[in-house]
Protein backbone atom coordinates (compact mmCIF):
# COMPACT_ATOMS: atom_id res chain seq x y z
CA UNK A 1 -0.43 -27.89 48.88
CA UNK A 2 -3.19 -29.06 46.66
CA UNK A 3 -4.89 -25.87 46.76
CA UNK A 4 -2.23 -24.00 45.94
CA UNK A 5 -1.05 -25.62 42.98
CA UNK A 6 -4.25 -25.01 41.59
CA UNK A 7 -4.33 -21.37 42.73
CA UNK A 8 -0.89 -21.01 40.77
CA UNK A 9 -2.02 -22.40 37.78
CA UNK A 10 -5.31 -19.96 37.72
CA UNK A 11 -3.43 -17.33 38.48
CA UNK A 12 -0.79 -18.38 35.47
CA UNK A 13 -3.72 -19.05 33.25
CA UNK A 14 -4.96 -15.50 34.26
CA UNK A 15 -1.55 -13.71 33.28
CA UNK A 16 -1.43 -15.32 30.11
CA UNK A 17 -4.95 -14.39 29.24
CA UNK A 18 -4.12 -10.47 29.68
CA UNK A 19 -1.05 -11.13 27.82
CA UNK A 20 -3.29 -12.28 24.79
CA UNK A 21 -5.10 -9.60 25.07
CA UNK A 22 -2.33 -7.29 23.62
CA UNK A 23 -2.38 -3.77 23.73
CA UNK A 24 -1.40 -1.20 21.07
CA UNK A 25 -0.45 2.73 21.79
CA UNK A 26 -0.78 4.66 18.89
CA UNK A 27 -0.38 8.57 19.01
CA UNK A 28 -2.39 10.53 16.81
CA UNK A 29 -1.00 13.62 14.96
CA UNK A 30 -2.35 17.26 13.92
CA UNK A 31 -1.06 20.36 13.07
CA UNK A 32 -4.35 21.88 14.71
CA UNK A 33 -3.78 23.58 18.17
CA UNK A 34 -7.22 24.85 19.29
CA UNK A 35 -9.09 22.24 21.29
CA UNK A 36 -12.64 23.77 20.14
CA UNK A 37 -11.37 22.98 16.11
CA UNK A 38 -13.64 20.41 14.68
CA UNK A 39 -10.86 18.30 13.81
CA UNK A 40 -8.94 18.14 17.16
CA UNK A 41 -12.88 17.59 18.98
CA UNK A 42 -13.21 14.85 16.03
CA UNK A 43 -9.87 12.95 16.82
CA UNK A 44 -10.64 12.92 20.53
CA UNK A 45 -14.30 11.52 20.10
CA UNK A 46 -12.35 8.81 17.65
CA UNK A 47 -9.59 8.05 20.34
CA UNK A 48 -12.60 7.29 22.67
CA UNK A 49 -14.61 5.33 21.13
CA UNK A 50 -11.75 3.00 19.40
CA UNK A 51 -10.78 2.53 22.94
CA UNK A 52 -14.15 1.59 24.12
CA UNK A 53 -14.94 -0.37 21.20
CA UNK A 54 -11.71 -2.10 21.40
CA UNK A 55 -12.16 -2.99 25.13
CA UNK A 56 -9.00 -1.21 26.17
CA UNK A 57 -7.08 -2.99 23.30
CA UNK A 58 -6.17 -0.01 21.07
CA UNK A 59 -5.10 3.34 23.13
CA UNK A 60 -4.92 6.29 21.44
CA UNK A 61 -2.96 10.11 22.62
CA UNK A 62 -3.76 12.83 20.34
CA UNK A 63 -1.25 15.17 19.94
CA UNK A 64 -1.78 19.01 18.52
CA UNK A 65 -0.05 21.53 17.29
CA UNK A 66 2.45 19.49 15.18
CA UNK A 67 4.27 18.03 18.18
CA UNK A 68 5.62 15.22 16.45
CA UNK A 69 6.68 17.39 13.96
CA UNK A 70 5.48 19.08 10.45
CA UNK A 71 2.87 16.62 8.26
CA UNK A 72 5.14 15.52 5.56
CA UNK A 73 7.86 13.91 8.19
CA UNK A 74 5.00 12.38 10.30
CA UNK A 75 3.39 10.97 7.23
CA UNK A 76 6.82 9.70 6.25
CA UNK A 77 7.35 7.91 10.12
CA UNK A 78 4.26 6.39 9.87
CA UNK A 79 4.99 4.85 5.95
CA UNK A 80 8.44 3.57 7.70
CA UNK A 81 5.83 1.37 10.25
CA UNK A 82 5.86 3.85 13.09
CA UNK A 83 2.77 3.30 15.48
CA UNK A 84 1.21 6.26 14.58
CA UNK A 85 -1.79 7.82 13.59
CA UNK A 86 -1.61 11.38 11.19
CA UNK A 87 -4.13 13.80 10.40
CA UNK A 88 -3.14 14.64 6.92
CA UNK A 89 -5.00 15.59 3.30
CA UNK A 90 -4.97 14.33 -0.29
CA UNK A 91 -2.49 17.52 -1.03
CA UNK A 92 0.40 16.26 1.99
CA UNK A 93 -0.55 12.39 0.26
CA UNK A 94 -0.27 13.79 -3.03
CA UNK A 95 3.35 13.39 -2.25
CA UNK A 96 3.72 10.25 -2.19
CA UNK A 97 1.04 9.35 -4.57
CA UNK A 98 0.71 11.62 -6.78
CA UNK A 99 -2.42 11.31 -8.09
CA UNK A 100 -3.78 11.93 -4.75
CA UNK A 101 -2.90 15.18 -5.27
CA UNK A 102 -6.42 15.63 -7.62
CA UNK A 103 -8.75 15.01 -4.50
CA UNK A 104 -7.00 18.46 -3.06
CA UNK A 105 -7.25 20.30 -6.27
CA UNK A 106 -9.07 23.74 -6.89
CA UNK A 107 -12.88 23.64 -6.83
CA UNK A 108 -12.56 19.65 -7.94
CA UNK A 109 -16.01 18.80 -5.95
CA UNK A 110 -19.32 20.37 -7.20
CA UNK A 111 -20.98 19.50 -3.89
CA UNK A 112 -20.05 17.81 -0.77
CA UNK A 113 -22.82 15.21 -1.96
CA UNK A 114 -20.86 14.98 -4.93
CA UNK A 115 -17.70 14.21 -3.07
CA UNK A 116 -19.61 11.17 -1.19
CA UNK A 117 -19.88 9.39 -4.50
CA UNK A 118 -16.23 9.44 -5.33
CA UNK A 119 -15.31 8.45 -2.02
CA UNK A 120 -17.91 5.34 -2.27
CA UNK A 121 -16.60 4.56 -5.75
CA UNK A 122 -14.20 2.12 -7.56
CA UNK A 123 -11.76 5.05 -8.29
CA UNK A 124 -11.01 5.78 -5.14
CA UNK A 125 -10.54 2.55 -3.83
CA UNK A 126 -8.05 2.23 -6.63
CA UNK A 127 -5.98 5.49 -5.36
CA UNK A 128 -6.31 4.06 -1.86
CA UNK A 129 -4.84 1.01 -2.96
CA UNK A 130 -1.89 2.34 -4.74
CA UNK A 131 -1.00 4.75 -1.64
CA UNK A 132 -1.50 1.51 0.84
CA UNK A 133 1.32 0.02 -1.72
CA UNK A 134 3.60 2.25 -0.69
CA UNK A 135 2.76 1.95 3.29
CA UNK A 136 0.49 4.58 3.92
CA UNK A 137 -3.43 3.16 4.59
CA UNK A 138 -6.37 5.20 5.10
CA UNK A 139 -8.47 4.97 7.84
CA UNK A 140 -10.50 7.73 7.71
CA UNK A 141 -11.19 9.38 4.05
CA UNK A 142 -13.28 11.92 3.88
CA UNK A 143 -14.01 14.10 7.01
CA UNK A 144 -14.24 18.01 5.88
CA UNK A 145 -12.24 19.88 7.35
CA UNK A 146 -13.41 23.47 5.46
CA UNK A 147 -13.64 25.38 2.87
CA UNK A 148 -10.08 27.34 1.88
CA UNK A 149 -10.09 31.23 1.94
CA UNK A 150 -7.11 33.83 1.26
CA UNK A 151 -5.86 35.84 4.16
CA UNK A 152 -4.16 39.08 3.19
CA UNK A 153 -3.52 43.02 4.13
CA UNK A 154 -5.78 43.53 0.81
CA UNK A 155 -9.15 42.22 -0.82
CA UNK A 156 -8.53 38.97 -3.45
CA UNK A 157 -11.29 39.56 -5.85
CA UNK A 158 -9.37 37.91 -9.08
CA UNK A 159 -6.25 36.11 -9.47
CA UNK A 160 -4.61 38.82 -10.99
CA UNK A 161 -4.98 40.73 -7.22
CA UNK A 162 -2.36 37.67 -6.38
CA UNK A 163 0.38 38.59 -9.12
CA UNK A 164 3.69 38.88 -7.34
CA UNK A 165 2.14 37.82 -4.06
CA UNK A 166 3.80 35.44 -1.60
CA UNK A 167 1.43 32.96 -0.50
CA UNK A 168 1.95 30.64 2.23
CA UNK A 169 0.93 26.95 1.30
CA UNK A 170 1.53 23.63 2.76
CA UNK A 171 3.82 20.89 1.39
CA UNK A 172 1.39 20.20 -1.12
CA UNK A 173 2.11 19.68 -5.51
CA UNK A 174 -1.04 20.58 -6.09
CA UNK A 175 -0.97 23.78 -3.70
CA UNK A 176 2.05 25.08 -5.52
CA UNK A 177 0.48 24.61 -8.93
CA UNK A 178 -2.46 26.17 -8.01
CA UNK A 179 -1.12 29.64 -7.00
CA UNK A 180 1.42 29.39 -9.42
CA UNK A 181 -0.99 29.41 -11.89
CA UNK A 182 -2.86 32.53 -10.32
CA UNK A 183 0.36 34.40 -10.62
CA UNK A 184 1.11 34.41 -7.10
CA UNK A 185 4.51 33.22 -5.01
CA UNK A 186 3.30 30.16 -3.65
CA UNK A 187 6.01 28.96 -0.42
CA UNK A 188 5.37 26.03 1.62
CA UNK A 189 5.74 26.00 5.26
CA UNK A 190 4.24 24.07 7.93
CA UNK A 191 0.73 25.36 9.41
CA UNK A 192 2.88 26.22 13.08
CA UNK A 193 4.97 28.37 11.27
CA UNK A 194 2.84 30.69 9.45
CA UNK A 195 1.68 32.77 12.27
CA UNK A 196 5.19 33.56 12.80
CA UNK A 197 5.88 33.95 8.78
CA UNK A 198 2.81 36.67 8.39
CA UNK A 199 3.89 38.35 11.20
CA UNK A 200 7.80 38.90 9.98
CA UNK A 201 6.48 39.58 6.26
CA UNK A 202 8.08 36.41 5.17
CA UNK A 203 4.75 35.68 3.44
CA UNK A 204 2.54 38.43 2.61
CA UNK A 205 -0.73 36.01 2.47
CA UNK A 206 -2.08 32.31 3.29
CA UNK A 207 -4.91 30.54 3.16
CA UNK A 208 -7.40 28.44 4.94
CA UNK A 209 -10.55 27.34 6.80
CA UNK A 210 -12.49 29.74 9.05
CA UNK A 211 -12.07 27.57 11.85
CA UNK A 212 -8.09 27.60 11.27
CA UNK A 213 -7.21 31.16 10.81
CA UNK A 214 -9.21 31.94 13.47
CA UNK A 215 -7.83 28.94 15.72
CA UNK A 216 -4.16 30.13 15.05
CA UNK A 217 -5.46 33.96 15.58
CA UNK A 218 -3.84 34.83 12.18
CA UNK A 219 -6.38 37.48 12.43
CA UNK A 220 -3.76 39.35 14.63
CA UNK A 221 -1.10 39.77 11.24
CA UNK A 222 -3.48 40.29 8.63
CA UNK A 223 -7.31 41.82 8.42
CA UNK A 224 -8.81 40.81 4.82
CA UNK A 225 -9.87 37.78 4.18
CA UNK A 226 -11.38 36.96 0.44
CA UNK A 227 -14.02 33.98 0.46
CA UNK A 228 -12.41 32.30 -2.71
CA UNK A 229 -13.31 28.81 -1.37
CA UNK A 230 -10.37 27.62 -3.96
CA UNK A 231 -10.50 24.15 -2.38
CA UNK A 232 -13.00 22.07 -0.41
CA UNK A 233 -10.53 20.13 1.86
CA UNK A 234 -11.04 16.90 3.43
CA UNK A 235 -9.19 15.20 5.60
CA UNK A 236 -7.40 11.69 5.51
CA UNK A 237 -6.10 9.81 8.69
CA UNK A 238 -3.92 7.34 7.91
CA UNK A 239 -1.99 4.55 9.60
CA UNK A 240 1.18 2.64 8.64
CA UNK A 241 0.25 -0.14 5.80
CA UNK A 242 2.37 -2.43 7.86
CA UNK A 243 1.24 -1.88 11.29
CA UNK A 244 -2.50 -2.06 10.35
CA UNK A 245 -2.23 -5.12 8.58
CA UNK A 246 -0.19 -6.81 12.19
CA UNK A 247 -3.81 -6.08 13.79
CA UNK A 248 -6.13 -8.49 14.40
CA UNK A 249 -9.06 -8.66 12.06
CA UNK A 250 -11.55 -7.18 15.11
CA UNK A 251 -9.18 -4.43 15.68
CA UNK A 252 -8.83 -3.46 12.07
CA UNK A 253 -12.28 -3.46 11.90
CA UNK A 254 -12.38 -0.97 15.06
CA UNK A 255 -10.17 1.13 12.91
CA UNK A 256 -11.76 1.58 9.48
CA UNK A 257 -15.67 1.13 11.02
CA UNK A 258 -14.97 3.95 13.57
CA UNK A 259 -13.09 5.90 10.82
CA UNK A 260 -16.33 6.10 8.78
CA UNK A 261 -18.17 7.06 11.42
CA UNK A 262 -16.12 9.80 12.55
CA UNK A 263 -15.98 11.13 8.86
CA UNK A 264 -19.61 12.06 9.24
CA UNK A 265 -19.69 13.73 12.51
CA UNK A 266 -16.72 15.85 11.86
CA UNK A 267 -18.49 17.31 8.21
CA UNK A 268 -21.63 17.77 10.26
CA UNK A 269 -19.32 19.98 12.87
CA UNK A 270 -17.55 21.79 10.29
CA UNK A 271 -20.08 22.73 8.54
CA UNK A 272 -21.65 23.85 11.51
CA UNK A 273 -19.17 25.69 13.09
CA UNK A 274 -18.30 27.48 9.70
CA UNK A 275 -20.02 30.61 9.84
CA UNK A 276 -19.84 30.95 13.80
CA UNK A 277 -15.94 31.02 12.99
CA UNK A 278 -16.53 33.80 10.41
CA UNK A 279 -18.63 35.60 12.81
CA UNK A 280 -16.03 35.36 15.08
CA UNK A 281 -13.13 36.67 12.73
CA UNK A 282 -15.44 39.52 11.65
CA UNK A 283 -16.16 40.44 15.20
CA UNK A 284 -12.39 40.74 15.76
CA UNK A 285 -12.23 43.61 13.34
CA UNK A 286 -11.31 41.53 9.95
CA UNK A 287 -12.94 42.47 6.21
CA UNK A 288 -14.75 39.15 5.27
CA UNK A 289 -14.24 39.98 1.21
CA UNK A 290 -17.62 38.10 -0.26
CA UNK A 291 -17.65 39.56 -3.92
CA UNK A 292 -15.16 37.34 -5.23
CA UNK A 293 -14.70 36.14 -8.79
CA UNK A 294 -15.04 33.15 -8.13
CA UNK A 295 -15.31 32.16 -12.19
CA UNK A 296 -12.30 33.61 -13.02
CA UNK A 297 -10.41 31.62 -9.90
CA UNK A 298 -11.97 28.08 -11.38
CA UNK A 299 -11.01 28.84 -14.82
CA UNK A 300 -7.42 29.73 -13.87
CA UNK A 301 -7.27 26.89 -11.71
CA UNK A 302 -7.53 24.44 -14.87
CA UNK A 303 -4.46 24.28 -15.61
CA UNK A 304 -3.10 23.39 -12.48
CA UNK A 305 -3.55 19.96 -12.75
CA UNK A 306 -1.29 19.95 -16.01
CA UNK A 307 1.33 21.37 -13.75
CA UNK A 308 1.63 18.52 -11.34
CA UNK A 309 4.44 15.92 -11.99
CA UNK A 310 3.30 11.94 -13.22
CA UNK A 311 -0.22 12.37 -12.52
CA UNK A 312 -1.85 9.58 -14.31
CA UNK A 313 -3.29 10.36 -17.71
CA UNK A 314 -7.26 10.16 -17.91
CA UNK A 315 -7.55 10.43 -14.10
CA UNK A 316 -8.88 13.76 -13.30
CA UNK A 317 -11.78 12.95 -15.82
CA UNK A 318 -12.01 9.93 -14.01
CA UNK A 319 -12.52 11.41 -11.03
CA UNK A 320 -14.97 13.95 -12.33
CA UNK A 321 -17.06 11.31 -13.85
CA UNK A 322 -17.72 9.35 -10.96
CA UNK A 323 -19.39 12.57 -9.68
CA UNK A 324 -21.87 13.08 -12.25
């Protein structure tokens, strides 16, 4: 009887000590549907090793192709506390906190070495703060995801060849100010629906990395694309404010630690991949439009950032500064 007793209480002593030892499920969201994308290999390596790391604790399911629906309503589930992860950018943030919007702006980074100081600076940690206010925290800052190129039926050499265009953007301020200002029709729709939008003539254009147009085979509505490189777009993964700070310390630490990590390896694979994706495109019987204006592009993209409701005053040059 003896023996037993003291069986029972090991094996009680046992359950509770896997009961401490709480797990957390988090599902990961992209737009992205091709496996081979930098971004969707990225999130997978990250889901791996925050489960190793973690010892089983954390367990993370990434899910593509926008299946838990469009960025702005995932971003909004996981600022409401939903354990979630989302794959977003500082244009999708930028509504929410606006000045956000600034780190997805036209041609804002001279260099991606450039960009490395901002994200290591005081400013930043200052916009990061304000957005973790409202519930959203970043994980995950600065990851490239590529450089963003116009798809069309025609070459984009200046931003008068957009006048009267309809451009498909995502749900982005800055986005909208930016073709505005070009002269184009800027209309936001999620990245699953613009395959469907080209191909209907709903949009006449959009715009984006190699590695996306050719991962969404937009190539099959439209045959020009124009290198305007308009924006150098990094990535954000963020987690609810509220569910991140319920972790324990060690698992936070899993989190943010990985998150860095991860930022570096996907830049190195984008930036790698990059021209093998406009090889690709090329290959498939698309114009790859190289003599673009690209002065005349930066110079009308000024005043976008004029156009963009209660950004803070003095923070673009802010920004810009800490790049210097």
């Amino acid at each position: 009887m003896k023996s037993i007793l003291v069986a029972s209480a090991l094996a009680a002593l046992s359950f509770c000590g896997v009961a401490q030892a709480q797990d957390y499920s988090l599902r990961f969201s992209t737009s992205q549907v091709n496996p081979n994308e930098p971004i969707v290999k990225a999130m997978k390596l990250y889901a791996e090793r925050v489960g190793e790391r973690s010892g089983g604790r954390i367990a993370i399911t990434v899910m593509t192709g926008d299946q838990l629906g469009a960025q702005k309503k995932v971003n909004e589930m996981v600022m409401s506390g939903a354990s979630l992860l989302s794959a977003t950018d500082y244009g999708q943030l930028g509504q929410f906190e606006p000045d956000m919007s600034i780190l997805a702006g036209p041609y804002v980074y001279p260099s991606i070495e450039a960009s490395d100081k901002l994200f290591a600076s005081d400013v930043f940690k200052e916009l990061s703060a304000k957005l973790e206010a409202k519930g959203l925290k970043i994980i995950m800052p600065n990851g490239l995801f590529g450089y963003r190129h116009i798809i069309a039926n025609k070459a984009v050499r200046t931003p008068a060849d957009l006048a009267g265009v309809t451009v498909r953007v995502p749900s982005s301020p800055i986005m909208m100010a930016t073709f505005a200002t070009y002269g184009a029709r800027p209309t936001e729709l999620p990245w699953g629906d613009v395959y469907n939008a080209l191909q209907t003539g709903v949009v006449d254009a959009a715009e984006g990395p190699f590695g996306s147009i050719a991962g969404s085979k937009l190539n099959e509505t439209r045959k020009v694309i124009s290198k305007t490189g308009h924006q150098v777009m990094f990535t954000a993964w963020v987690a609810s404010a509220s569910f991140y700070n319920s972790l324990p310390e060690d698992l936070q630490k899993v989190l943010t630690e990985e998150g860095q990590k991860i930022a570096v390896d996907l830049t190195k694979m984008t930036i790698e991949t990059d021209d093998g994706y406009a090889k690709q495109l090329a290959d498939s019987g698309v114009e790859i439009v190289s003599d673009v204006d690209v002065p005349a592009f930066v110079a009308a993209s000024k005043s976008a950032y004029g156009k963009v409701p209660n950004l803070t005053p003095g923070m673009f040059e802010r920004i810009q500064a800490v790049m210097q």
